[in-house]
Every structure is written in C-alpha cells, then in structure tokens.
Protein backbone atom coordinates (compact mmCIF):
# COMPACT_ATOMS: atom_id res chain seq x y z
CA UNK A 1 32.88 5.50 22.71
CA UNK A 2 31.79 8.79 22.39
CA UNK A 3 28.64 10.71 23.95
CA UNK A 4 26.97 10.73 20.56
CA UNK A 5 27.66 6.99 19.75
CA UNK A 6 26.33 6.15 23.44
CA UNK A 7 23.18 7.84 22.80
CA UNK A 8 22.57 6.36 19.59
CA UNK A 9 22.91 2.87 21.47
CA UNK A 10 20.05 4.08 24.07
CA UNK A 11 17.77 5.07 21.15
CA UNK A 12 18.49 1.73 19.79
CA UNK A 13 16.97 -0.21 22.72
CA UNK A 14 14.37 2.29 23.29
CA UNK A 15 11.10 1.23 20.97
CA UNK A 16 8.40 4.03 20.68
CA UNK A 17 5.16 2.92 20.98
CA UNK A 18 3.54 1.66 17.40
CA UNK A 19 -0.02 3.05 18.27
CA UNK A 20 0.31 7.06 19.26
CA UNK A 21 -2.33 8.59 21.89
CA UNK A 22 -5.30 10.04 21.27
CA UNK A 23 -4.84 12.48 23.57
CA UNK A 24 -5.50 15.96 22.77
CA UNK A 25 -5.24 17.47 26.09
CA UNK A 26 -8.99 18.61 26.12
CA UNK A 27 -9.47 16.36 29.42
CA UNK A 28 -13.38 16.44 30.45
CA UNK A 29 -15.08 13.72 31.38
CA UNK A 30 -19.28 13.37 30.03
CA UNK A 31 -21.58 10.65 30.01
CA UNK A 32 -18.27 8.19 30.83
CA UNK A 33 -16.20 9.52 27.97
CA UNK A 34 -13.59 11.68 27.46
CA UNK A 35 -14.70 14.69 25.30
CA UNK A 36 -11.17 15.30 24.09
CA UNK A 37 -10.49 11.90 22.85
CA UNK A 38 -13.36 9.61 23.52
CA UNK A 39 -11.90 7.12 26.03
CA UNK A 40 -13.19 5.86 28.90
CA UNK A 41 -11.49 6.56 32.54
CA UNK A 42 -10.50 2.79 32.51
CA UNK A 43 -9.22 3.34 28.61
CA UNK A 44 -7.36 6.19 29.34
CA UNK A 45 -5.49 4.51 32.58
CA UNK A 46 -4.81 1.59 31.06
CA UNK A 47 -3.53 3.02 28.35
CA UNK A 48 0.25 3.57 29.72
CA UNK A 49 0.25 -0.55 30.10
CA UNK A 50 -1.90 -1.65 27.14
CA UNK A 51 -0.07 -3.32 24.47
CA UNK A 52 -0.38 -2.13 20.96
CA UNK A 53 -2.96 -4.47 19.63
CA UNK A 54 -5.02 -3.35 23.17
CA UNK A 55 -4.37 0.38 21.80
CA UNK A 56 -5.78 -0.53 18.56
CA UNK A 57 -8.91 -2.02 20.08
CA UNK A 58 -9.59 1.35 22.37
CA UNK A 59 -9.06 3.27 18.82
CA UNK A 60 -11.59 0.98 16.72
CA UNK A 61 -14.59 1.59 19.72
CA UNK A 62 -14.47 4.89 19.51
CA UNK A 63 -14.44 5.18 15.60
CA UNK A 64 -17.23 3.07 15.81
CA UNK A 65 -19.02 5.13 18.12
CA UNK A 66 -18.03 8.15 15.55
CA UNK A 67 -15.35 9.90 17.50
C-alpha cells in the first residue's frame, strides 16, 4: 500500500462534522452571549461533544433571537 492509498483510507474513516461552527473568532462575552457568534458559554463548550442535531438546535436559538 502506498502513502497516498493509506491516507485516503484515514480520510475514509474520518467523518467531518455535518453542522460547521459558528465561530468567527470575535470571542467577547455580553449579557451571556457571545458577540461573535451568539452562543452561550455552556453552547460554546459543549459544542466540541454536541451531536449534530444538538448543533442544529444551538443554531435555530440564536436565529431566533436574530443573530
């Protein structure tokens, strides 16, 4: 097997996540929210963990609250 075919088999078994950040490195906290992305401290450190339908719910409250 060579290095190329090897690697290919890593990215096969590596998923990316299905629901991207929304991270946009402007990290201040006010009122309890991110001002960057709108997430909560708890939001943003479960984030890492959350499953993608989790993700999706974080996403929907802050369109909602017109982020």
């Amino acid at each position: 097997m060579t290095a190329a075919e090897d690697e290919d088999d890593f990215l096969d078994f590596t998923p990316l996540p299905a629901v991207e950040s929304p991270c946009v490195s402007i990290c201040r906290m006010k009122d309890g929210l991110c001002e960057g992305c709108g997430r909560t401290l708890d939001e943003i450190a479960e984030w890492s963990s959350a499953t993608d339908a989790r993700r999706r719910a974080i996403l929907a409250r802050i369109a909602r609250a017109g982020r």
